[in-house]
C-alpha atoms as a PDB file:
ATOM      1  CA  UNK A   1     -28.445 -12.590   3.267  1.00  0.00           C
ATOM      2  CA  UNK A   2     -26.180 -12.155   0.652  1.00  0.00           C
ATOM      3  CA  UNK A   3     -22.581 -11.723   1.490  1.00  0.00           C
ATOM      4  CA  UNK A   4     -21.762  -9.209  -0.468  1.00  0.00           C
ATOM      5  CA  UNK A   5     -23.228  -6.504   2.263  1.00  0.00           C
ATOM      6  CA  UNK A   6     -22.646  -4.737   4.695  1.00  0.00           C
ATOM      7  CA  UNK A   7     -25.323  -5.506   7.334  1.00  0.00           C
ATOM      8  CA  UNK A   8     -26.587  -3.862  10.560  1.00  0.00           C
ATOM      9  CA  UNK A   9     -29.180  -4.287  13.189  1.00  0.00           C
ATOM     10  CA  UNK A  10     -29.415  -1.577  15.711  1.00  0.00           C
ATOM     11  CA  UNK A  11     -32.103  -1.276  18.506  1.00  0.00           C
ATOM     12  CA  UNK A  12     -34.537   1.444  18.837  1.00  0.00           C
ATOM     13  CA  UNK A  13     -31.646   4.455  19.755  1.00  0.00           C
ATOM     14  CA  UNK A  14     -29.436   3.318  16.995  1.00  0.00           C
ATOM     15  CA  UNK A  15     -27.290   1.596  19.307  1.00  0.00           C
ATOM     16  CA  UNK A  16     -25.785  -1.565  16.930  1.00  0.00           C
ATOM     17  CA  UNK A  17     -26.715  -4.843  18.423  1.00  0.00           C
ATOM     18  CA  UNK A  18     -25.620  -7.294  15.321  1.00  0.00           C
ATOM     19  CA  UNK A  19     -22.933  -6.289  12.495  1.00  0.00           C
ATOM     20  CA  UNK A  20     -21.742  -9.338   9.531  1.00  0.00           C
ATOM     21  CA  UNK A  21     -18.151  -9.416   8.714  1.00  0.00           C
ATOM     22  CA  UNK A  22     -18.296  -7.023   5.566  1.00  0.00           C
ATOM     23  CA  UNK A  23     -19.233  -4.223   8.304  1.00  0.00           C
ATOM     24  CA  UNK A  24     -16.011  -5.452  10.476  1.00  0.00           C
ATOM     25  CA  UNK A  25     -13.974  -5.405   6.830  1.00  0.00           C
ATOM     26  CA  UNK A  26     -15.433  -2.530   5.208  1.00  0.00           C
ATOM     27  CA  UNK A  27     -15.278  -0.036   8.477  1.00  0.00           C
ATOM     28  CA  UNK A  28     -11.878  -1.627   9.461  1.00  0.00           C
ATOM     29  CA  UNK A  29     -13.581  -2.161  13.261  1.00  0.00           C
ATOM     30  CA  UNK A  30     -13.705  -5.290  14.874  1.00  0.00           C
ATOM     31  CA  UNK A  31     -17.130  -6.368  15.565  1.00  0.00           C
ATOM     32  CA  UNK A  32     -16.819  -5.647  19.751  1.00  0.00           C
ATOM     33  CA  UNK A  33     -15.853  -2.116  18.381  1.00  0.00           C
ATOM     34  CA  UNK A  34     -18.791  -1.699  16.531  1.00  0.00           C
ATOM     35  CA  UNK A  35     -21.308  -3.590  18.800  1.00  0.00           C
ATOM     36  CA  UNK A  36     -22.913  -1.889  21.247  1.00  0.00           C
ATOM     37  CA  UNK A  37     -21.536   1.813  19.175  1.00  0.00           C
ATOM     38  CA  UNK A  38     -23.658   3.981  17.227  1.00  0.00           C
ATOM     39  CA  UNK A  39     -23.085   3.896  13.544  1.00  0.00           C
ATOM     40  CA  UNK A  40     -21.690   7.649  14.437  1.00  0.00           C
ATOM     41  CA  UNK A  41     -18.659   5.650  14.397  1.00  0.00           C
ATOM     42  CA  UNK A  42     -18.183   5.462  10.872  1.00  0.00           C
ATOM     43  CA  UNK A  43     -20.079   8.899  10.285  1.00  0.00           C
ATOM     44  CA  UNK A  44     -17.818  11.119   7.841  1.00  0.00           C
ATOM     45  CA  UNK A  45     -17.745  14.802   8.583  1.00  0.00           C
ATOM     46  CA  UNK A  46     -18.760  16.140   4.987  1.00  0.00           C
ATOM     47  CA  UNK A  47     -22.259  14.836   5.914  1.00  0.00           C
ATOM     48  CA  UNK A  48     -24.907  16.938   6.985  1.00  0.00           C
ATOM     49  CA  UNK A  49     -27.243  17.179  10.242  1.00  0.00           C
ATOM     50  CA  UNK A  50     -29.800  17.077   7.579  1.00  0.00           C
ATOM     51  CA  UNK A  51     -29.313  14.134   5.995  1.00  0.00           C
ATOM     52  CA  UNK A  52     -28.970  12.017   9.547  1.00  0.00           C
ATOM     53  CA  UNK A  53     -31.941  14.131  10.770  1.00  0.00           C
ATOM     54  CA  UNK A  54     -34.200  12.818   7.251  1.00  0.00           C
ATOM     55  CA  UNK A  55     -33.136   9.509   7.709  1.00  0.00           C
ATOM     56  CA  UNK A  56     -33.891   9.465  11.772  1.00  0.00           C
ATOM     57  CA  UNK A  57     -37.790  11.394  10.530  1.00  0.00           C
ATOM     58  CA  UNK A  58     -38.340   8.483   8.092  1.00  0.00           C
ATOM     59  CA  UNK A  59     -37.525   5.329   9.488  1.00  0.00           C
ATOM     60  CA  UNK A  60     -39.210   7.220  12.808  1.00  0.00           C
ATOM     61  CA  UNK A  61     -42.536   7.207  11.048  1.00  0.00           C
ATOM     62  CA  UNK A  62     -42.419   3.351   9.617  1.00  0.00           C
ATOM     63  CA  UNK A  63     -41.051   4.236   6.289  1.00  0.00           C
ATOM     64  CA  UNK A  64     -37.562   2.727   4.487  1.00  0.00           C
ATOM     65  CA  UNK A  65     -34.759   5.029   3.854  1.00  0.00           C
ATOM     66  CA  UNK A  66     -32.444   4.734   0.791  1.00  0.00           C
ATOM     67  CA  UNK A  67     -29.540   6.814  -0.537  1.00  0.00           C
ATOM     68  CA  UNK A  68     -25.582   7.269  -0.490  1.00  0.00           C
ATOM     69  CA  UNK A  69     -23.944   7.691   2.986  1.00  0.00           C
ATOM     70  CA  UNK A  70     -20.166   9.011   2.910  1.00  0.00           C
ATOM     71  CA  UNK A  71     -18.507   7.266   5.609  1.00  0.00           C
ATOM     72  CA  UNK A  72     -15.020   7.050   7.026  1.00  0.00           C
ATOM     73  CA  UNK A  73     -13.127   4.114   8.223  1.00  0.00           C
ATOM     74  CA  UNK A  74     -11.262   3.388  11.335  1.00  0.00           C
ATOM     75  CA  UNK A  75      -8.119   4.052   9.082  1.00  0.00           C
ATOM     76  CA  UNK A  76      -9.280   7.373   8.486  1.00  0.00           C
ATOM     77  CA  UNK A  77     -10.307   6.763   4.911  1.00  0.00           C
ATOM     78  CA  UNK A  78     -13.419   7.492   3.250  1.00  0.00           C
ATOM     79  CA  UNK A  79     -16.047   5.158   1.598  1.00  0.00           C
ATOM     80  CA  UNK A  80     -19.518   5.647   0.133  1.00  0.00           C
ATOM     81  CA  UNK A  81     -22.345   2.990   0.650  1.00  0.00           C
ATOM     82  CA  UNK A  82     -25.754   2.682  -1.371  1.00  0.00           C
ATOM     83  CA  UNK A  83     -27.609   2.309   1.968  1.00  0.00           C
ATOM     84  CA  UNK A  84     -31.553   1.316   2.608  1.00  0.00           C
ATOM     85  CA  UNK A  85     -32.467   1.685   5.948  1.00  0.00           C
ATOM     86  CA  UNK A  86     -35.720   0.295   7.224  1.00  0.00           C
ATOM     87  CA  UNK A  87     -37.870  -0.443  10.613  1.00  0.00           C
ATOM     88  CA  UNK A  88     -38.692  -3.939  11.992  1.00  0.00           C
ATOM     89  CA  UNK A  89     -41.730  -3.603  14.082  1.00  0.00           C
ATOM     90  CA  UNK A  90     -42.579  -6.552  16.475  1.00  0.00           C
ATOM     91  CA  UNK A  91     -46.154  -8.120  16.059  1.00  0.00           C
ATOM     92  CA  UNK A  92     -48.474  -4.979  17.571  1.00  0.00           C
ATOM     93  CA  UNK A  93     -46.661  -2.688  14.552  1.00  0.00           C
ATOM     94  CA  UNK A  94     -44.794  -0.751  17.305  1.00  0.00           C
ATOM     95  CA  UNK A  95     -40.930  -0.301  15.797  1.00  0.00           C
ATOM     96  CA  UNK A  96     -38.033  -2.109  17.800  1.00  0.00           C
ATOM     97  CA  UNK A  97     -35.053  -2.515  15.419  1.00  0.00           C
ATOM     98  CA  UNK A  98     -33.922  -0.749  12.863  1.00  0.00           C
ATOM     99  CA  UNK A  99     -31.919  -2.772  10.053  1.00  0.00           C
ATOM    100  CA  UNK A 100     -29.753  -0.988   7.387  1.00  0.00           C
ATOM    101  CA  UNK A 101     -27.981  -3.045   4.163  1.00  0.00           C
ATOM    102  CA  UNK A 102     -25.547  -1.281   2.593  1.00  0.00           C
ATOM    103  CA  UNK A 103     -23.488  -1.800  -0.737  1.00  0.00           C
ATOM    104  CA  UNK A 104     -19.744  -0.266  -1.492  1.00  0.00           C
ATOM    105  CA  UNK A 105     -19.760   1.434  -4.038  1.00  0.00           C
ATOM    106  CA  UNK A 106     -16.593   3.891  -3.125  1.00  0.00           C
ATOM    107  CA  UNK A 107     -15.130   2.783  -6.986  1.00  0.00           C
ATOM    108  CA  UNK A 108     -17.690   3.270  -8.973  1.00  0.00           C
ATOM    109  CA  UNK A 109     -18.431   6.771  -6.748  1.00  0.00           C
ATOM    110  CA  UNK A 110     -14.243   8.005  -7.777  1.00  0.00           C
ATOM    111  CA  UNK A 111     -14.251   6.805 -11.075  1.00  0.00           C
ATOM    112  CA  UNK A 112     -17.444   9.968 -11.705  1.00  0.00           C
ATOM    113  CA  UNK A 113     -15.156  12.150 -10.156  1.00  0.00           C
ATOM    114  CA  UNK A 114     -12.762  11.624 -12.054  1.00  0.00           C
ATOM    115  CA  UNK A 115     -14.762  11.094 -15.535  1.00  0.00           C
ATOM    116  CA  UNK A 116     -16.043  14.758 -14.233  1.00  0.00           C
ATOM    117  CA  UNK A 117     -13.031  16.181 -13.862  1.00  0.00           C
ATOM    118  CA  UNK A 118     -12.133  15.393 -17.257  1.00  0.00           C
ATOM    119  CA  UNK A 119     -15.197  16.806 -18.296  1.00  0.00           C
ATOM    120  CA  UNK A 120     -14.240  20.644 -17.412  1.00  0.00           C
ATOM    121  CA  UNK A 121     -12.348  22.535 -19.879  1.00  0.00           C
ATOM    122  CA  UNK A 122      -8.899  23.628 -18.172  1.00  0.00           C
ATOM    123  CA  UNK A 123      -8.794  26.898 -19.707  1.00  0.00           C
ATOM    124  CA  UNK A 124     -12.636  27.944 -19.496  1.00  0.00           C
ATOM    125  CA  UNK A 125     -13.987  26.074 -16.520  1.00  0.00           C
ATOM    126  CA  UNK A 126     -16.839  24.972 -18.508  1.00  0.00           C
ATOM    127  CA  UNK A 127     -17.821  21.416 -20.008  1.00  0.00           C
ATOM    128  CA  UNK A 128     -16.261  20.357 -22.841  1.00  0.00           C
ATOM    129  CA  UNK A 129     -17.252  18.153 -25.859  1.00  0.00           C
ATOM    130  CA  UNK A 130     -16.812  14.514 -23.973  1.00  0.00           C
ATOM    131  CA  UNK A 131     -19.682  15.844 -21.219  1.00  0.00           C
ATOM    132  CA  UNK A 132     -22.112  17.784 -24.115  1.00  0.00           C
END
């Protein structure tokens, strides 16, 4: 696996039975914190009960789930990960792990707020020539 991810494997209730160091780094938790913890852990507020509840539906039913997850550390800081989610299923196709990669990409997620922020007009509130 390449090191640059943050890595998970959590059994069939999302309970996490194997996190790599960039987890232990990323999250700020040592890996006895997050072992044997839900990944509700790390779970930032701003996200909905929607997006856990798609996520849950798809890798449920056998398929791979992929998108940004807002998270929060143990600091109390906030990070975004590019995350796929997907099933392992033991060899009668039944579903007993659940692994998840995930990339940071918290920089390159504040650097578009900020280019859109500078994007707005102060005075009108709409875009201005930079964002057309």
């Amino acid at each position: 696996m390449d090191s640059c991810y943050i890595v998970s494997i959590t059994n069939k209730k999302g309970v996490i039975e194997y996190a790599n160091d960039n987890f232990c780094t990323t999250s700020g938790y040592s890996r006895d914190e997050l072992v044997g913890s839900t990944h509700k852990l790390i779970r930032h507020p701003d996200n909905s009960k929607e997006l856990f509840s798609n996520i849950w539906r798809t890798i449920m039913n056998g398929g791979t789930w992929q998108g940004v997850i807002k998270n929060r550390a143990k600091d109390g800081k906030e990070y975004f990960v590019d995350t796929t989610i997907a099933p392992i299923m033991d060899r009668k196709g039944d579903i007993y792990k659940y692994i998840s990669f995930r990339h940071d990409i918290t920089e390159y997620i504040k650097k578009s707020e900020i280019f859109e922020k500078k994007a707005i007009d102060k005075l009108t509130g709409l875009y201005n020539r930079v964002k057309l």
